[in-house]
N, C-alpha and C. Protein backbone atom coordinates (compact mmCIF):
# COMPACT_ATOMS: atom_id res chain seq x y z
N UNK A 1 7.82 -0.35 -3.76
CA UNK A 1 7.36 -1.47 -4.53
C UNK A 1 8.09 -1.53 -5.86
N UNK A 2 9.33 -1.52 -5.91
CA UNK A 2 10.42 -1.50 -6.94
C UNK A 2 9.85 -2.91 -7.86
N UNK A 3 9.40 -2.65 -9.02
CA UNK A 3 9.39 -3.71 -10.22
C UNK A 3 8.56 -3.87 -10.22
N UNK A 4 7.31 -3.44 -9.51
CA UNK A 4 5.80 -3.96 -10.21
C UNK A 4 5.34 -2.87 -11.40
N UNK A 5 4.87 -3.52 -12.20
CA UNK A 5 4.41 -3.05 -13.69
C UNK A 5 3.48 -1.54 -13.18
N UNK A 6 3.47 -1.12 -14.12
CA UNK A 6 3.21 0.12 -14.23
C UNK A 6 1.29 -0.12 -14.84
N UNK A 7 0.51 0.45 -13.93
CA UNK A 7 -1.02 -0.21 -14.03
C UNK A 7 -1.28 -0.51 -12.89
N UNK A 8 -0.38 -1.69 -11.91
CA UNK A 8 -1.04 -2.58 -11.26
C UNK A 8 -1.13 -1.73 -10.01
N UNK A 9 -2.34 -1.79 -9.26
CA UNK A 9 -2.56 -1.77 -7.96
C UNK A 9 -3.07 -2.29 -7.15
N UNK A 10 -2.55 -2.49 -5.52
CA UNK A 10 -2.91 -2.93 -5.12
C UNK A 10 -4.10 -2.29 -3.87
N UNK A 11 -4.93 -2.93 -3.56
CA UNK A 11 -6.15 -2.78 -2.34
C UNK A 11 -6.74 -3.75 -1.72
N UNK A 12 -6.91 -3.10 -0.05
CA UNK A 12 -7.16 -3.94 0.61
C UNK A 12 -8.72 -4.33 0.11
N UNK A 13 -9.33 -5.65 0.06
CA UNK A 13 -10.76 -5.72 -0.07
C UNK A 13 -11.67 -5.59 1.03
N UNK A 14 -13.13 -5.08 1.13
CA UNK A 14 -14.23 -4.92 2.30
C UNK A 14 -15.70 -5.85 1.88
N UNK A 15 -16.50 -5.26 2.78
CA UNK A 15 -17.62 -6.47 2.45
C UNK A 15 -18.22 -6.04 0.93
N UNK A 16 -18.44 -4.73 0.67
CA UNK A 16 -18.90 -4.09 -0.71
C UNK A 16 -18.23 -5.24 -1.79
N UNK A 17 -16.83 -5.71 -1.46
CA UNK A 17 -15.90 -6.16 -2.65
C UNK A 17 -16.50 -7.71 -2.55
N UNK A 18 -17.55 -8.42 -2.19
CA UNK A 18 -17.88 -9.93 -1.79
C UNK A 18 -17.98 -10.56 -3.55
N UNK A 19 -18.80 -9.67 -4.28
CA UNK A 19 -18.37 -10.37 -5.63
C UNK A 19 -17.12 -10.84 -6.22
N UNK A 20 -16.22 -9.47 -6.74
CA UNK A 20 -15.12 -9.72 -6.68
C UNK A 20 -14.70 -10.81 -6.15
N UNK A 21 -14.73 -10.79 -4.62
CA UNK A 21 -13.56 -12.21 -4.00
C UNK A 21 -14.52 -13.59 -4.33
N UNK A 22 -15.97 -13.32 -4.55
CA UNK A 22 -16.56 -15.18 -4.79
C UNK A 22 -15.82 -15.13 -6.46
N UNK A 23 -15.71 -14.18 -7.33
CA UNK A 23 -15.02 -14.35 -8.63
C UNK A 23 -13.57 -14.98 -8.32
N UNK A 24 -12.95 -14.38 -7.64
CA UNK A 24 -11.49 -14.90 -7.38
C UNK A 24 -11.59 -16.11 -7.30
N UNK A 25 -12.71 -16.47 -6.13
CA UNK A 25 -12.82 -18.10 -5.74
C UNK A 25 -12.88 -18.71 -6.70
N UNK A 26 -13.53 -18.06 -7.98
CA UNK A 26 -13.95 -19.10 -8.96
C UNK A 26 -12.89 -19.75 -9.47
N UNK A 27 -12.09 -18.65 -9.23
CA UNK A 27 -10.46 -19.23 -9.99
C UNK A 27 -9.38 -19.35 -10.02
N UNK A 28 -9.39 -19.44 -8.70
CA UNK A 28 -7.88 -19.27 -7.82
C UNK A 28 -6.88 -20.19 -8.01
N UNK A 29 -7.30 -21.51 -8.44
CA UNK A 29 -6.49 -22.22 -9.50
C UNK A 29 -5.36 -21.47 -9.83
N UNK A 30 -6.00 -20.56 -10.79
CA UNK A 30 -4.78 -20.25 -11.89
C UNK A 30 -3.63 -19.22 -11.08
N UNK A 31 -4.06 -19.15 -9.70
CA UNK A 31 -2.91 -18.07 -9.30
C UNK A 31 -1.93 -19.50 -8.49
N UNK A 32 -2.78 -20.40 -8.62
CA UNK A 32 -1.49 -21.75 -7.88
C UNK A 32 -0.17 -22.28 -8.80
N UNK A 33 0.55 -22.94 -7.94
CA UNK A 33 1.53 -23.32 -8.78
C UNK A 33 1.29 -24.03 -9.59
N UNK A 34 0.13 -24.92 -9.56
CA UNK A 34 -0.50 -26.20 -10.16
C UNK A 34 -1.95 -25.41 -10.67
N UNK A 35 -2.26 -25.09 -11.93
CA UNK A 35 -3.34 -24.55 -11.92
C UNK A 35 -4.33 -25.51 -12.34
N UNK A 36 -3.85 -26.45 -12.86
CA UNK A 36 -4.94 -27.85 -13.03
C UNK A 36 -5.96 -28.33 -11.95
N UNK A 37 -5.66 -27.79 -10.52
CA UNK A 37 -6.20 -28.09 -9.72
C UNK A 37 -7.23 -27.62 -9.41
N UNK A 38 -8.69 -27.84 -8.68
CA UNK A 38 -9.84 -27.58 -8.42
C UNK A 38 -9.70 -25.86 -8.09
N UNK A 39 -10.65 -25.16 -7.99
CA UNK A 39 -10.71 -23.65 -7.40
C UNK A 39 -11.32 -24.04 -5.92
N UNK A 40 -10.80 -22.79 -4.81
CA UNK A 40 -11.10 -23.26 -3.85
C UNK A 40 -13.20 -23.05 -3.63
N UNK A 41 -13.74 -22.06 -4.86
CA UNK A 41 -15.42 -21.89 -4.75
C UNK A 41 -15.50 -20.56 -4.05
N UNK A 42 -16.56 -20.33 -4.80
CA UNK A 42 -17.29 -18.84 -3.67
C UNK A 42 -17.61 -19.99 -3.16
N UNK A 43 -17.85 -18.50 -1.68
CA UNK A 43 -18.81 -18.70 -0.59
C UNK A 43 -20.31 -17.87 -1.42
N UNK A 44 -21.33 -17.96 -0.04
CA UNK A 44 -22.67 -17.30 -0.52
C UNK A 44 -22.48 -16.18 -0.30
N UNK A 45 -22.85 -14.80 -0.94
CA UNK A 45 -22.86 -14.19 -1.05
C UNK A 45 -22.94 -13.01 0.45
N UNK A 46 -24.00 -13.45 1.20
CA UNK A 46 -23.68 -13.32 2.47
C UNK A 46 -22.16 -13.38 3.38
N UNK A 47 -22.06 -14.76 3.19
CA UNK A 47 -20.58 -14.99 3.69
C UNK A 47 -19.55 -14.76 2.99
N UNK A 48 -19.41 -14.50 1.95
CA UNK A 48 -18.17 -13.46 1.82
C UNK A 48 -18.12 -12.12 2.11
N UNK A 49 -19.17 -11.65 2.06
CA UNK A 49 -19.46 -10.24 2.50
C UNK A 49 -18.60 -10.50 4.39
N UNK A 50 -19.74 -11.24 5.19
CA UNK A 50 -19.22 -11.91 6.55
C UNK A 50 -17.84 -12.01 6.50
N UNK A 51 -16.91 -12.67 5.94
CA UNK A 51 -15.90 -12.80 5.67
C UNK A 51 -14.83 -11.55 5.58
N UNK A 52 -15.42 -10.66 4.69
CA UNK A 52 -14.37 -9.14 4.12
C UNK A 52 -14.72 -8.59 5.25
N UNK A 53 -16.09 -8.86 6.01
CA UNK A 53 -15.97 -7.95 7.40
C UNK A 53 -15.33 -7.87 8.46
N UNK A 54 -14.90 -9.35 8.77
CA UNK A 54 -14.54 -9.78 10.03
C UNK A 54 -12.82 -8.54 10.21
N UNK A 55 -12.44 -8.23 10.96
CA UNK A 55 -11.75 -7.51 11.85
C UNK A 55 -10.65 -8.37 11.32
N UNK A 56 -10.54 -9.59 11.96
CA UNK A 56 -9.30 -10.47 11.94
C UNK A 56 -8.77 -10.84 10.38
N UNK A 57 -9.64 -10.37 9.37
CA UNK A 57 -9.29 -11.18 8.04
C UNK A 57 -8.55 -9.90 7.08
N UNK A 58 -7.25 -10.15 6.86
CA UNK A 58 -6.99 -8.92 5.69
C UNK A 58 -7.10 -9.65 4.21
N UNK A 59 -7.59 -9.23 3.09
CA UNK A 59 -7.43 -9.62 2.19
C UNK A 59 -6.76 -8.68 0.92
N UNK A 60 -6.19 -8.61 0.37
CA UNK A 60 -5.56 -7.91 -0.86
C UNK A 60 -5.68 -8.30 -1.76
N UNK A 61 -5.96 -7.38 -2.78
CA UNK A 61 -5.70 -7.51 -4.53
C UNK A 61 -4.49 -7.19 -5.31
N UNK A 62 -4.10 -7.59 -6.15
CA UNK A 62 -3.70 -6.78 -6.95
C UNK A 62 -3.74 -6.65 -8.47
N UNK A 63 -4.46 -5.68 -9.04
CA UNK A 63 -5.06 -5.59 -9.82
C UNK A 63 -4.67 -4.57 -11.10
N UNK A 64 -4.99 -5.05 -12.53
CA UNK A 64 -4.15 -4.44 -13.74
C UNK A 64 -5.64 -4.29 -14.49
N UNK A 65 -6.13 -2.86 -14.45
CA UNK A 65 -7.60 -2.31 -14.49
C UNK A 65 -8.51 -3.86 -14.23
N UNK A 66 -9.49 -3.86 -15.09
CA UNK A 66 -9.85 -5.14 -14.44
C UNK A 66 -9.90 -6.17 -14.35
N UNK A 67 -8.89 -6.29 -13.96
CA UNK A 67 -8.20 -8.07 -13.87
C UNK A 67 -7.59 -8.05 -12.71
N UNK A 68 -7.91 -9.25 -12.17
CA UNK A 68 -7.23 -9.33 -10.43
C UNK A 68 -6.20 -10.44 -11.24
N UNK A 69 -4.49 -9.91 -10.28
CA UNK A 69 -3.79 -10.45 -10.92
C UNK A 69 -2.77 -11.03 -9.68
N UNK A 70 -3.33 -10.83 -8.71
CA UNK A 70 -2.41 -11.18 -7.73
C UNK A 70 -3.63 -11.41 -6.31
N UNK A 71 -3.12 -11.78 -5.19
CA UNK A 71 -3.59 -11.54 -3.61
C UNK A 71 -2.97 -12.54 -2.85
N UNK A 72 -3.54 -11.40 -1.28
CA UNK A 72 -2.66 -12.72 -0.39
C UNK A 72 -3.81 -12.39 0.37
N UNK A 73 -3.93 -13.22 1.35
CA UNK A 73 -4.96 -12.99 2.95
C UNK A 73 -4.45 -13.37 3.87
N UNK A 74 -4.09 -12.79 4.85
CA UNK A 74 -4.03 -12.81 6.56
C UNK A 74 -4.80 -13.28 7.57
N UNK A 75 -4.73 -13.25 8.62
CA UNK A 75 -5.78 -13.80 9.71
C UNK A 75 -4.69 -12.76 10.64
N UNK A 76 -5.29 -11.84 11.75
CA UNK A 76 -5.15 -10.86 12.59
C UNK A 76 -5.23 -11.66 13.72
N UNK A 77 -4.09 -12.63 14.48
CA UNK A 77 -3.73 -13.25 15.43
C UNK A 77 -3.65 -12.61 17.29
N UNK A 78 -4.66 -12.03 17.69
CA UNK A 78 -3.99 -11.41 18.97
C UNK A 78 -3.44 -12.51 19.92
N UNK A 79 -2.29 -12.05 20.25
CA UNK A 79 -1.39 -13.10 21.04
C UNK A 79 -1.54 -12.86 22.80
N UNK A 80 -1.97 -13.58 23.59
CA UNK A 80 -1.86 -14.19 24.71
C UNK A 80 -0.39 -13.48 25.71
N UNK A 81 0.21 -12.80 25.28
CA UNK A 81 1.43 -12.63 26.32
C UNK A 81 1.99 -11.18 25.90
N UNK A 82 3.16 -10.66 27.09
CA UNK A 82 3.00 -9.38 26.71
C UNK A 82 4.02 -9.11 25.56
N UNK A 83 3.86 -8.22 24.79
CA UNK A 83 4.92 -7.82 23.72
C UNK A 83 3.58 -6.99 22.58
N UNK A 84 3.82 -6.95 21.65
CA UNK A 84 3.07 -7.17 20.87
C UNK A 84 1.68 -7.39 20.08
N UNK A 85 0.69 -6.93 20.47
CA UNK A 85 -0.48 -7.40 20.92
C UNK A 85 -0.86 -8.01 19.76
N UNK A 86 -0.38 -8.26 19.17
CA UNK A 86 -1.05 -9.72 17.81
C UNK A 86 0.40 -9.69 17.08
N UNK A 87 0.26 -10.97 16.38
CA UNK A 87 0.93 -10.74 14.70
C UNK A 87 0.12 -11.78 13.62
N UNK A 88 0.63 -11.96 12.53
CA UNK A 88 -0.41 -12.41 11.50
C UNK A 88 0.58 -13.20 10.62
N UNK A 89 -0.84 -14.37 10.93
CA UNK A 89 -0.88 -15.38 9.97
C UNK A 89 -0.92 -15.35 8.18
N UNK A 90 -0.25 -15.20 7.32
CA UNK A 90 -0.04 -15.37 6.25
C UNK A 90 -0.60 -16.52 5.56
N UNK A 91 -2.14 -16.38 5.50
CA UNK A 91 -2.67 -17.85 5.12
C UNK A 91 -2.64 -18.50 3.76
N UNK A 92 -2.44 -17.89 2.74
CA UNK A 92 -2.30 -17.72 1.64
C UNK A 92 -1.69 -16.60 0.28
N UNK A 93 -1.38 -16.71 -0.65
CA UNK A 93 -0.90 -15.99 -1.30
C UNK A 93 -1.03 -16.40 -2.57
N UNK A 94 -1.24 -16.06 -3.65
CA UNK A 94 -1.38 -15.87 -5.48
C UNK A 94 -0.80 -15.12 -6.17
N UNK A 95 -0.24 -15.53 -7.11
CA UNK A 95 -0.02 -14.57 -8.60
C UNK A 95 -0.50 -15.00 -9.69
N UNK A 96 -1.40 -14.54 -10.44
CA UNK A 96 -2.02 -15.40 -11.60
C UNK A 96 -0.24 -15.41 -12.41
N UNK A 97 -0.77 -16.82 -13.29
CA UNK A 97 0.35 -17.40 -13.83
C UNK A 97 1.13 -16.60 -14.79
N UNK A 98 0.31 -15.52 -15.56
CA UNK A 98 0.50 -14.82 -16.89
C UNK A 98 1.30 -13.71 -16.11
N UNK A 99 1.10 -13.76 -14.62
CA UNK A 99 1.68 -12.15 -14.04
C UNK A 99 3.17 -12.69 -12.97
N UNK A 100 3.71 -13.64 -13.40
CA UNK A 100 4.73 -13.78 -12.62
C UNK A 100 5.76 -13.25 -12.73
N UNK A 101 6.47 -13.28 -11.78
CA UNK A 101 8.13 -12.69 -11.95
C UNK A 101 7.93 -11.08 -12.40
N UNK A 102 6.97 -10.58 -12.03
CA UNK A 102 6.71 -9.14 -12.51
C UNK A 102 6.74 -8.19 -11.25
N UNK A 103 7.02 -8.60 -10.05
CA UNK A 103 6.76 -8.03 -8.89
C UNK A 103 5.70 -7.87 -8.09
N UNK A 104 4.91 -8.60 -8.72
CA UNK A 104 3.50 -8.45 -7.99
C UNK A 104 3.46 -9.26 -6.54
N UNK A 105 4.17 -10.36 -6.51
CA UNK A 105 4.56 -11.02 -4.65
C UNK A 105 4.94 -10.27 -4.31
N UNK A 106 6.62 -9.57 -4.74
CA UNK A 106 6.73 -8.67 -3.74
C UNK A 106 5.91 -7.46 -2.95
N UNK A 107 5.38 -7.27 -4.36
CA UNK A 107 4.19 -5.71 -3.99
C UNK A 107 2.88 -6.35 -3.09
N UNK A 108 2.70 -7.38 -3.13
CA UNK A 108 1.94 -7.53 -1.95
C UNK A 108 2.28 -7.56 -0.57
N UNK A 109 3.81 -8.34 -0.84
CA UNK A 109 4.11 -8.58 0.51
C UNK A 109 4.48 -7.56 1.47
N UNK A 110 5.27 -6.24 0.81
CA UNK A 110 5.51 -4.60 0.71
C UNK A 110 3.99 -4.20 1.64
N UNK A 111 2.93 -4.19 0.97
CA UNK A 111 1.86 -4.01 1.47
C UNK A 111 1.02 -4.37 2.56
N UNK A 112 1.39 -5.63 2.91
CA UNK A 112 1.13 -6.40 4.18
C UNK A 112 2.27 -5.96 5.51
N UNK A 113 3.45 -5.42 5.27
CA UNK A 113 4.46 -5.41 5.78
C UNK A 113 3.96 -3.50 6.19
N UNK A 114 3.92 -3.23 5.50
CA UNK A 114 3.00 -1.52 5.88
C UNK A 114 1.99 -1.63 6.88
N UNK A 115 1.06 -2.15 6.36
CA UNK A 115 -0.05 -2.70 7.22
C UNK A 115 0.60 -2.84 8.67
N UNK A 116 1.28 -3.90 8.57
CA UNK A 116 1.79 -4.55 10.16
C UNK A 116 2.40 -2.84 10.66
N UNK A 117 3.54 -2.55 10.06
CA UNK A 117 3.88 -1.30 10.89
C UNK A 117 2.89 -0.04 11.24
N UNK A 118 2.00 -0.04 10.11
CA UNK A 118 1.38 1.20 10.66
C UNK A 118 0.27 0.48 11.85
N UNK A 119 -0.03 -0.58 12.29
CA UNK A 119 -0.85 -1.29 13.11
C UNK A 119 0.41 -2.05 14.61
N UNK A 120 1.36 -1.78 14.96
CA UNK A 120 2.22 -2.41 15.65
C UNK A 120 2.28 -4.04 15.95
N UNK A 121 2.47 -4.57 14.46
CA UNK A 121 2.45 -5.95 14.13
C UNK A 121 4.02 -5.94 14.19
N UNK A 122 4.43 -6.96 14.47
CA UNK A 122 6.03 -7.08 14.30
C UNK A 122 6.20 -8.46 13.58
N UNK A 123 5.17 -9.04 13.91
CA UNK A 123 5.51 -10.79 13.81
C UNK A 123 4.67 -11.10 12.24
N UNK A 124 5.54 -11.93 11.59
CA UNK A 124 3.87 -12.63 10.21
C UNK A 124 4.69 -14.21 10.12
N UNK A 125 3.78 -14.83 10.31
CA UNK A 125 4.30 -16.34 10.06
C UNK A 125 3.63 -16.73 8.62
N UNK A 126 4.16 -17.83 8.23
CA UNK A 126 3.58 -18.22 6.89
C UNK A 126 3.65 -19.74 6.34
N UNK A 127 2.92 -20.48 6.83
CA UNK A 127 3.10 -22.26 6.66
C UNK A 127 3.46 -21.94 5.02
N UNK A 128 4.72 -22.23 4.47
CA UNK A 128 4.51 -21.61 3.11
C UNK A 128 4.78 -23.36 2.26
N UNK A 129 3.92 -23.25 1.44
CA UNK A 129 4.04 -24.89 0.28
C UNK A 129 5.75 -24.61 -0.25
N UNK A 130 6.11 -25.97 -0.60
CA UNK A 130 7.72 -26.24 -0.71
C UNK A 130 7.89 -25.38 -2.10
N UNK A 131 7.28 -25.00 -2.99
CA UNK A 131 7.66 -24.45 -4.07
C UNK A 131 7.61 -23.12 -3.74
N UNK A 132 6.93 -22.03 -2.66
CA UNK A 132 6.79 -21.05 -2.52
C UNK A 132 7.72 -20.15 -1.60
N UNK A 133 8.91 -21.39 -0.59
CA UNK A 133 9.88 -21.61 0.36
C UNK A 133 10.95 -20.16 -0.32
N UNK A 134 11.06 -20.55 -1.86
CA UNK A 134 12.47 -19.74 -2.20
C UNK A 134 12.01 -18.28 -1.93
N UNK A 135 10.46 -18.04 -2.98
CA UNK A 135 10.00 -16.66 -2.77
C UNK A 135 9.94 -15.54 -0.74
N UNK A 136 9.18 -16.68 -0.23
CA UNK A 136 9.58 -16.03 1.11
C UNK A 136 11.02 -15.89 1.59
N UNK A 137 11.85 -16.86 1.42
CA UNK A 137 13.25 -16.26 1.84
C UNK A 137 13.66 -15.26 1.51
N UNK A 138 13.41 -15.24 -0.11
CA UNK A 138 14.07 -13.94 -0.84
C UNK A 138 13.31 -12.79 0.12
N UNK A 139 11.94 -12.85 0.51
CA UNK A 139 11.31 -11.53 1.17
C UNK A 139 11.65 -11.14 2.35
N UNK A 140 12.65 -12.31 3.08
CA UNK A 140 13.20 -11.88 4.36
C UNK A 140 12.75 -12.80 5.56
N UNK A 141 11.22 -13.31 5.06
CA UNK A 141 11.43 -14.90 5.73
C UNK A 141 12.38 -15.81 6.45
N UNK A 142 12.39 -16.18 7.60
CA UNK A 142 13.55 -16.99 7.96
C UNK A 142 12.98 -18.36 8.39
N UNK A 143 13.49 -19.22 8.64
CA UNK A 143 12.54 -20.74 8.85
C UNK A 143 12.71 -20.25 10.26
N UNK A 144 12.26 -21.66 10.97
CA UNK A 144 11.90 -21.59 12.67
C UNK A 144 11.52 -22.82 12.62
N UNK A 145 11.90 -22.85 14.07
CA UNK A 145 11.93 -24.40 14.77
C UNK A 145 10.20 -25.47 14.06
N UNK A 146 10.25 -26.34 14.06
CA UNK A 146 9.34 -27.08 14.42
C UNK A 146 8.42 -27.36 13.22
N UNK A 147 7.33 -27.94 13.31
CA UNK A 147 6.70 -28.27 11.58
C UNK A 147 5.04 -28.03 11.77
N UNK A 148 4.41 -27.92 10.84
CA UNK A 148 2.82 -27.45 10.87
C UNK A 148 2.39 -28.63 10.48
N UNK A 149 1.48 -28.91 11.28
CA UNK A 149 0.70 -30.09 11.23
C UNK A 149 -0.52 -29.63 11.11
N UNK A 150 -1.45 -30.57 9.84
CA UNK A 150 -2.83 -30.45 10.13
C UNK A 150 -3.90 -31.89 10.32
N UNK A 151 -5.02 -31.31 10.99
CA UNK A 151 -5.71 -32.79 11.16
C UNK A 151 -7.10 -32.11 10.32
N UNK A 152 -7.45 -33.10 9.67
CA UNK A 152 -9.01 -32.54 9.44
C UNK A 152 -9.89 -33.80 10.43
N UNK A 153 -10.89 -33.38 10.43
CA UNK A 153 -12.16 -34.01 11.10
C UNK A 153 -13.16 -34.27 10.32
N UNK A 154 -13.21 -35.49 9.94
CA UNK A 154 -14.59 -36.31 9.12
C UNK A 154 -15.77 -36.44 9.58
């Protein structure tokens, strides 16, 4: 994890950590590119707990004593065919604004990338927003065919 500040660490979060992540919610804004924008909200207290439990969900911190200054979260994909028996969805990712360019993406992504090997993940996809495109390349990211579409339901 070459260039992350000296302090910061990172950990995976569990259901114990449900405060913590409804705090994050409160303000996840500021780890966006656009921090003017709404926070995505805790959940209830229950369901984030539900949430840090589930099997399929990784979540990470990264943290400079107590201040969360970074995270990303996963979704644990088992795949349908033989090879591989899952890989993971990259659903999101943050750096609070004050902590950029300090290594803290990379040191997450370092960390997720451990994860996969010590678990025989090979694969991580990542619908990544157009401003966040350069950072994944630099991490080794490569594009791939085709485009992510979403529908919501009213």
């Amino acid at each position: 994890m070459t260039g992350l500040q000296a302090g910061v660490a990172i950990r995976r979060l569990g259901p114990e950590d449900a405060e913590l992540f409804n705090r994050l919610s409160e303000a996840d804004n500021l780890f966006d590119e656009d921090p003017s924008g709404a926070p995505s909200g805790a959940l209830t207290p229950d369901g984030a707990r539900a949430f840090l439990a589930d099997p399929s969900v990784l979540f990470w911190v990264a943290e400079s004593g107590p201040l969360t200054v970074g995270f990303l979260h996963c979704i644990v994909q088992r795949r349908r065919t033989a090879g591989p028996w899952a890989e993971l969805l990259l659903m999101e990712m943050g750096v609070h604004t004050e902590w950029r360019r300090q290594g803290v993406g990379t040191a997450l992504v370092s960390t997720m990338e451990l994860w996969m090997a010590g678990h025989d993940v090979l694969e991580v996809w990542v619908p990544a927003n157009t401003y966040a495109v350069g950072f994944y390349l630099k991490s080794g990211f490569t594009p791939d065919e085709g485009a992510i579409l979403v529908k919501q339901l009213h």
